[in-house]
C-alpha atoms as a PDB file:
ATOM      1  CA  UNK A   1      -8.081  51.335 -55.556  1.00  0.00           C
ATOM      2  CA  UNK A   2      -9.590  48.594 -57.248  1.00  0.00           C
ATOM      3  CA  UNK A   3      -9.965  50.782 -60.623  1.00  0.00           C
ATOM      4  CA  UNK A   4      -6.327  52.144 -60.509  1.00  0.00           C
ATOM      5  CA  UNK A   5      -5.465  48.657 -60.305  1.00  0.00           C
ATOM      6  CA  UNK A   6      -7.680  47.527 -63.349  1.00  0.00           C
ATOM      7  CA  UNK A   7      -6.381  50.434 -65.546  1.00  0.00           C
ATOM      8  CA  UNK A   8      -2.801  50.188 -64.728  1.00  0.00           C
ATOM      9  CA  UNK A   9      -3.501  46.229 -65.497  1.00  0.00           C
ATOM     10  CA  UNK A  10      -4.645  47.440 -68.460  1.00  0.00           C
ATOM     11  CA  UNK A  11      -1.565  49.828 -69.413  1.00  0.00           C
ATOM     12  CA  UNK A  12       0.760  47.041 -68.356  1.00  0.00           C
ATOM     13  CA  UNK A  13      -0.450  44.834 -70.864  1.00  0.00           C
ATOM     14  CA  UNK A  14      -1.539  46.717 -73.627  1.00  0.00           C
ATOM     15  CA  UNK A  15       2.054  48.354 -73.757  1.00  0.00           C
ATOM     16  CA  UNK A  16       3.635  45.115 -73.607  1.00  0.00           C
ATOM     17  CA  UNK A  17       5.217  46.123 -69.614  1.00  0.00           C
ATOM     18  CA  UNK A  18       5.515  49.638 -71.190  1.00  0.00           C
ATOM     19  CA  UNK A  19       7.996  48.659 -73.836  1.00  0.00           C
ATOM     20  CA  UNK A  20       6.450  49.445 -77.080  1.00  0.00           C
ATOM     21  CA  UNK A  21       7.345  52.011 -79.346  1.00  0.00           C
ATOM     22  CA  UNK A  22       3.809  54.418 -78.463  1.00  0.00           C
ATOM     23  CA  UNK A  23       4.956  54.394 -74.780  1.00  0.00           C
ATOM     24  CA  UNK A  24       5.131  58.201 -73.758  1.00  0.00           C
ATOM     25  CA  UNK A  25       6.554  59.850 -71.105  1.00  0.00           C
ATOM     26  CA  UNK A  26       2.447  61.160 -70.274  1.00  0.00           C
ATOM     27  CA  UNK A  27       1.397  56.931 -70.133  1.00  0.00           C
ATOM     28  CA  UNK A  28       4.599  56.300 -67.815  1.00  0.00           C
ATOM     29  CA  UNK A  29       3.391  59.672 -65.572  1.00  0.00           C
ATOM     30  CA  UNK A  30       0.044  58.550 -65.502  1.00  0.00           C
ATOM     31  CA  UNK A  31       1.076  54.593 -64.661  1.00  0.00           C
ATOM     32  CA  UNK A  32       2.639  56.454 -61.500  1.00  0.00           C
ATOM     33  CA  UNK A  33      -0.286  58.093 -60.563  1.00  0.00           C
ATOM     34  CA  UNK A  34      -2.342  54.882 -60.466  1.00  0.00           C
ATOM     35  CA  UNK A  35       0.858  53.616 -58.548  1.00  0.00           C
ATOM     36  CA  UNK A  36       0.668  55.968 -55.572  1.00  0.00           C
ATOM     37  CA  UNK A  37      -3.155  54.480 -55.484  1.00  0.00           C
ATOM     38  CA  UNK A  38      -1.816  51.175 -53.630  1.00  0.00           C
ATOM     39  CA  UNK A  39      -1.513  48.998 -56.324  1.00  0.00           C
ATOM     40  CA  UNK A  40      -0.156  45.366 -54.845  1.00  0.00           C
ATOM     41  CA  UNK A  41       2.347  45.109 -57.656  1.00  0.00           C
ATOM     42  CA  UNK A  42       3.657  41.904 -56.397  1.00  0.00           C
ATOM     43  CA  UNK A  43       0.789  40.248 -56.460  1.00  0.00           C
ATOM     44  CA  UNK A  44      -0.443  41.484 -59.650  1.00  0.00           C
ATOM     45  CA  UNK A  45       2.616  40.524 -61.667  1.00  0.00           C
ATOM     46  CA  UNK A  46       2.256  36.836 -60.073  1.00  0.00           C
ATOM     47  CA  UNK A  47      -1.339  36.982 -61.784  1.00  0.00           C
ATOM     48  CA  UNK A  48       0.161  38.261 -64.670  1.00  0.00           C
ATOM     49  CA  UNK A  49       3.013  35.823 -65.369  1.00  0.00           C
ATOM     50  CA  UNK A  50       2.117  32.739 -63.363  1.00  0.00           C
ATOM     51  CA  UNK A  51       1.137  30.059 -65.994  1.00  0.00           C
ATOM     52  CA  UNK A  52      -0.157  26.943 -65.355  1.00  0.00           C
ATOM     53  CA  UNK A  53       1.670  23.215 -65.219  1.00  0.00           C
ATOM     54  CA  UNK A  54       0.148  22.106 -68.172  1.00  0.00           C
ATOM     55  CA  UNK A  55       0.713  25.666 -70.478  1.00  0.00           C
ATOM     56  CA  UNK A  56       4.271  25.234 -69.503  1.00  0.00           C
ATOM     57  CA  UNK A  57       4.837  21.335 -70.977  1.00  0.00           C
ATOM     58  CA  UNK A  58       2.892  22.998 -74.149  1.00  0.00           C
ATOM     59  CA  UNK A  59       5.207  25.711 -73.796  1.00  0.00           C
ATOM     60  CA  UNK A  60       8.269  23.411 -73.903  1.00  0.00           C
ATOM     61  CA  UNK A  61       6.459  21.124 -76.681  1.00  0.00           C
ATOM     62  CA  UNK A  62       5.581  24.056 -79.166  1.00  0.00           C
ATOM     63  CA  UNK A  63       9.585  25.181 -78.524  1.00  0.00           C
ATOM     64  CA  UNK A  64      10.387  21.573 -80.172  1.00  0.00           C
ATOM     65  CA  UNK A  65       7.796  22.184 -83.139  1.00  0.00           C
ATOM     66  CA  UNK A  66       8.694  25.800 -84.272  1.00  0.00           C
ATOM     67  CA  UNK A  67      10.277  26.459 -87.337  1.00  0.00           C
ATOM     68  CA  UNK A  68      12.307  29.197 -89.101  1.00  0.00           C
ATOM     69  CA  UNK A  69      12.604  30.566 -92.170  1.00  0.00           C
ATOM     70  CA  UNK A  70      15.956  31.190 -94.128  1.00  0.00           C
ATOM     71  CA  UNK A  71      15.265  34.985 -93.109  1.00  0.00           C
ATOM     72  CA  UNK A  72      14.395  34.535 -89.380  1.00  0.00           C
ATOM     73  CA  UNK A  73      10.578  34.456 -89.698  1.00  0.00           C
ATOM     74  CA  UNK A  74       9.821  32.230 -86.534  1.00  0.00           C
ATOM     75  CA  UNK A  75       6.492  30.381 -87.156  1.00  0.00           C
ATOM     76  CA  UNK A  76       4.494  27.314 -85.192  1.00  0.00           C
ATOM     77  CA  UNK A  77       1.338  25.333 -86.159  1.00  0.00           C
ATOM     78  CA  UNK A  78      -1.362  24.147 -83.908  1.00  0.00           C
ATOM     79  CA  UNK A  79      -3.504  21.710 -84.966  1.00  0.00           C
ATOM     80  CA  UNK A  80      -6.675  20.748 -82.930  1.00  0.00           C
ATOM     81  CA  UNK A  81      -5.056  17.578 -81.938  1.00  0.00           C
ATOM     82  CA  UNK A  82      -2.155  19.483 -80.178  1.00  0.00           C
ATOM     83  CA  UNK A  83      -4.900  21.423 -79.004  1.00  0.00           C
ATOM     84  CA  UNK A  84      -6.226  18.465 -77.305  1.00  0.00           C
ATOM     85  CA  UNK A  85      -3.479  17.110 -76.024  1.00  0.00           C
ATOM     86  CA  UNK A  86      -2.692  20.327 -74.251  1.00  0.00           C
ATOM     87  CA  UNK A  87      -6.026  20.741 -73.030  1.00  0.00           C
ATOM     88  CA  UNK A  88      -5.475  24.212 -74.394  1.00  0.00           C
ATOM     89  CA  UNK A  89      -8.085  26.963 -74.864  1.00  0.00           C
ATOM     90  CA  UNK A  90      -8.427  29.132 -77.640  1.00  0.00           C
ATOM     91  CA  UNK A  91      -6.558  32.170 -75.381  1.00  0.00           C
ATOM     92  CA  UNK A  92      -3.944  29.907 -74.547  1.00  0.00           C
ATOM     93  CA  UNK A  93      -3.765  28.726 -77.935  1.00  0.00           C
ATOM     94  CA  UNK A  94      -3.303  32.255 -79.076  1.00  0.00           C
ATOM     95  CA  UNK A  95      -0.895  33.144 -75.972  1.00  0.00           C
ATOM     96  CA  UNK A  96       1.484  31.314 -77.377  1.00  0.00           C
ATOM     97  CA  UNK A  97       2.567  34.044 -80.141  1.00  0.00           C
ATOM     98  CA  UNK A  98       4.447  35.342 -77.102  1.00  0.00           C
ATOM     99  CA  UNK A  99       6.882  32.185 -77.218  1.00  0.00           C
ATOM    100  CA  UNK A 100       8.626  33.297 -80.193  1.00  0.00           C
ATOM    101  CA  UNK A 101       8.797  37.105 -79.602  1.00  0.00           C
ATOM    102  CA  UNK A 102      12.297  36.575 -78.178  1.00  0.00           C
ATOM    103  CA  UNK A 103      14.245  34.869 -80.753  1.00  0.00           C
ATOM    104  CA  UNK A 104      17.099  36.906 -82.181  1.00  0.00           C
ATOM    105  CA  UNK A 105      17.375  37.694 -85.782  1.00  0.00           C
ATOM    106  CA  UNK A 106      13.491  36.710 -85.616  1.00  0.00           C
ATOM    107  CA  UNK A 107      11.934  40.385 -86.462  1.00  0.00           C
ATOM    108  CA  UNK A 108       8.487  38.558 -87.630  1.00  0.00           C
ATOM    109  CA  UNK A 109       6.861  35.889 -85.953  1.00  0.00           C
ATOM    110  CA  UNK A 110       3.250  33.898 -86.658  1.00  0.00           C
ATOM    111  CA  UNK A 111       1.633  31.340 -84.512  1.00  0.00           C
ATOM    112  CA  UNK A 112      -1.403  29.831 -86.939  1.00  0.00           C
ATOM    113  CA  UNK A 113      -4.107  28.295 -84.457  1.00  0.00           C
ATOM    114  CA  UNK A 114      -6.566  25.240 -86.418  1.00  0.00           C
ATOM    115  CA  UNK A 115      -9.908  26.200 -85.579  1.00  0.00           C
ATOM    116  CA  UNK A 116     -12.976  23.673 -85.242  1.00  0.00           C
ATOM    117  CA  UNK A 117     -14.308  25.185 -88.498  1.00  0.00           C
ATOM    118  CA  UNK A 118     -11.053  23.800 -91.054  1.00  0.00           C
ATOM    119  CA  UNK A 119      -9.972  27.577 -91.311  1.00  0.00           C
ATOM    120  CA  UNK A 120      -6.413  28.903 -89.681  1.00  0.00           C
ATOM    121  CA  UNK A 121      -6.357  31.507 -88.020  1.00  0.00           C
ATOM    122  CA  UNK A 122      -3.058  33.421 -88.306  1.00  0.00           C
ATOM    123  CA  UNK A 123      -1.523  35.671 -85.392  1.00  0.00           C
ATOM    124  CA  UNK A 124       1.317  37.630 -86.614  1.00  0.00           C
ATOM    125  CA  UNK A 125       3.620  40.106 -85.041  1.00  0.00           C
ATOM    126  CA  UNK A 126       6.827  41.939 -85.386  1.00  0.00           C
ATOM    127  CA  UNK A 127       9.682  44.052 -84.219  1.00  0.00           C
ATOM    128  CA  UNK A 128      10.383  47.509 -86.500  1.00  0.00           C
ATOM    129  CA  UNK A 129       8.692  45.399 -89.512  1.00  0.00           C
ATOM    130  CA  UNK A 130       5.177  46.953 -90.583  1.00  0.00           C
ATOM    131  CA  UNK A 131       3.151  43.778 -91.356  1.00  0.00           C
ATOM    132  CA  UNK A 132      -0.455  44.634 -91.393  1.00  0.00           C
ATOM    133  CA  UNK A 133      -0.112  44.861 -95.018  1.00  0.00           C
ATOM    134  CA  UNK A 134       0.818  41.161 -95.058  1.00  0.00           C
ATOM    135  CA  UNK A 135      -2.209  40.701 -92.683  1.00  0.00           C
ATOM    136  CA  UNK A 136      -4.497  42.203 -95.236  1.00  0.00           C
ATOM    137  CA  UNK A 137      -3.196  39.877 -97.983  1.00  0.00           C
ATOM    138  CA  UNK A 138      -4.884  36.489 -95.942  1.00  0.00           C
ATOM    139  CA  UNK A 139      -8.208  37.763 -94.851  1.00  0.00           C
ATOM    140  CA  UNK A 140      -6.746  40.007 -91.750  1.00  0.00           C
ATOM    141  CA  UNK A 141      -5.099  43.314 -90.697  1.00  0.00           C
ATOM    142  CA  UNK A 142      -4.649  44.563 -87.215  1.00  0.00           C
ATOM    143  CA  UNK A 143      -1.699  47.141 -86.214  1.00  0.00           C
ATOM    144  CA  UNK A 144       1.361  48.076 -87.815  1.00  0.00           C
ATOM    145  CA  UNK A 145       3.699  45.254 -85.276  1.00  0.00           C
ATOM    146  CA  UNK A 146       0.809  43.389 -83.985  1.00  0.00           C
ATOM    147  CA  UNK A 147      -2.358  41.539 -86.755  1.00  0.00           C
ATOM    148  CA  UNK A 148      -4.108  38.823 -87.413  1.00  0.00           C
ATOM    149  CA  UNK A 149      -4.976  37.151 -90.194  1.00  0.00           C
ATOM    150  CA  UNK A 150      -7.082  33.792 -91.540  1.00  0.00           C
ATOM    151  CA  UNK A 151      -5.959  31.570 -94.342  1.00  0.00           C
ATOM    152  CA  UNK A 152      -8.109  28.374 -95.556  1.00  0.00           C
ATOM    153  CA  UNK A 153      -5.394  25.465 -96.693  1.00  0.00           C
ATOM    154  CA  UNK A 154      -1.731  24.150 -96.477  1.00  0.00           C
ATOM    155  CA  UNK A 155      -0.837  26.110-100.091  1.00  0.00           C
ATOM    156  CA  UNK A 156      -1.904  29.906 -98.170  1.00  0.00           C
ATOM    157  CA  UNK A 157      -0.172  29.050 -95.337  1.00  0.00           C
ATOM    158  CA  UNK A 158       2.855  28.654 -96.770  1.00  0.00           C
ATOM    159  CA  UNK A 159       2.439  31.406 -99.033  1.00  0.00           C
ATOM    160  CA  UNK A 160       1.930  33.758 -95.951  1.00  0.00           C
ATOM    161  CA  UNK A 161       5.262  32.111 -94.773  1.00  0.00           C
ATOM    162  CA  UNK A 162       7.421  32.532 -97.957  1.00  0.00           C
ATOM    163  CA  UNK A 163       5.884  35.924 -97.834  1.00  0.00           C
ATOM    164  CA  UNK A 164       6.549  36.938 -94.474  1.00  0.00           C
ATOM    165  CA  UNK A 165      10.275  35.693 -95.469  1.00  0.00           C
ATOM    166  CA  UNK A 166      10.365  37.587 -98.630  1.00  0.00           C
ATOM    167  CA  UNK A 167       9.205  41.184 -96.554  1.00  0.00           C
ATOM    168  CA  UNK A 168      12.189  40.067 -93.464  1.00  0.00           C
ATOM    169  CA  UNK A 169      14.903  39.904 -96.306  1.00  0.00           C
ATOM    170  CA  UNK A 170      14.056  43.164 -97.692  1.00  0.00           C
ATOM    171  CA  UNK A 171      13.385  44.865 -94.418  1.00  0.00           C
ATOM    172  CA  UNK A 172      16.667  43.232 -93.271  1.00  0.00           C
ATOM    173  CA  UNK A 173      18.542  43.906 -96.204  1.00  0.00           C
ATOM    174  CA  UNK A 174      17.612  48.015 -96.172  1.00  0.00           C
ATOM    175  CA  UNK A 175      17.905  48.950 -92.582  1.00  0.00           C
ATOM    176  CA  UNK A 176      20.586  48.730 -89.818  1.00  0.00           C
ATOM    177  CA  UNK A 177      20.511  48.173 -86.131  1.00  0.00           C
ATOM    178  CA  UNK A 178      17.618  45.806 -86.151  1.00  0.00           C
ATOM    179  CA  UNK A 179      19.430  43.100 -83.632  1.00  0.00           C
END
């Protein structure tokens, strides 16, 4: 019981609740196989999606700070002093690409994190727009919808930014249906 539970954990998150676009009919079938195991599914979603007092005022801060570009790229910073201030972790730090997944017209979003070291790490992700290819461009690369990358200074950040624009107006600009 407890493994079902740990591997259906595991398909629950890494499909984003089963809603990305490599979800198959076979991972849905095998989700209900580890179902009929006894899986407490109420009790696992309030694991899941409970958050903390203090992630939710940085959750409602970091709503106040993000920006947009003229295309719909949705981006945030977080500097170490936010990080502070939050008493955030570097997970929690990172977590909070999720924030922005939700805004419409916003098919690429970016959280960059300020690490102790002076470098930025970048998390990028994305809704029908391939942007590993970006990711490569700044020290990074990941999946086609979901990448990281790491830039050094101010000027590459908002480089990755006007790029990340520049691919949403094109992508937006050839293809229909994209919300």
């Amino acid at each position: 019981a407890e493994a079902a539970r740990d591997i259906y954990t595991g398909m629950v998150t890494d499909s984003g609740r089963f809603r990305f676009r490599d979800v198959s009919g076979d991972t849905l079938r095998y989700a209900a196989m580890l179902l009929d195991m006894g899986i407490d599914t109420d009790t696992l979603y309030a694991h899941l999606y409970m958050k903390d007092y203090h992630t939710l005022k940085f959750q409602a801060y970091a709503y106040k700070k993000m920006k947009r570009t003229e295309a719909g790229v949705a981006y945030l910073y977080i500097d170490r002093r936010m990080q502070k201030r939050f008493h955030l972790t570097s997970e929690e730090a990172s977590a909070s690409i999720s924030y922005l997944e939700a805004i419409r017209g916003s098919l690429i979003w970016m959280v960059f994190i300020e690490n102790p070291d002076g470098a930025t790490r970048v998390r990028l992700r994305s809704r029908f727009v391939t942007i590993n290819t970006l990711a490569e461009q700044y020290n990074g690369g990941g999946h086609a919808c979901a990448c990281g990358a790491t830039v050094y200074n101010k000027k590459q950040m908002k480089a990755l930014v006007r790029d990340a624009d520049a691919l949403l107006a094109d992508y937006k600009s050839n293809h229909e249906g994209w919300l």
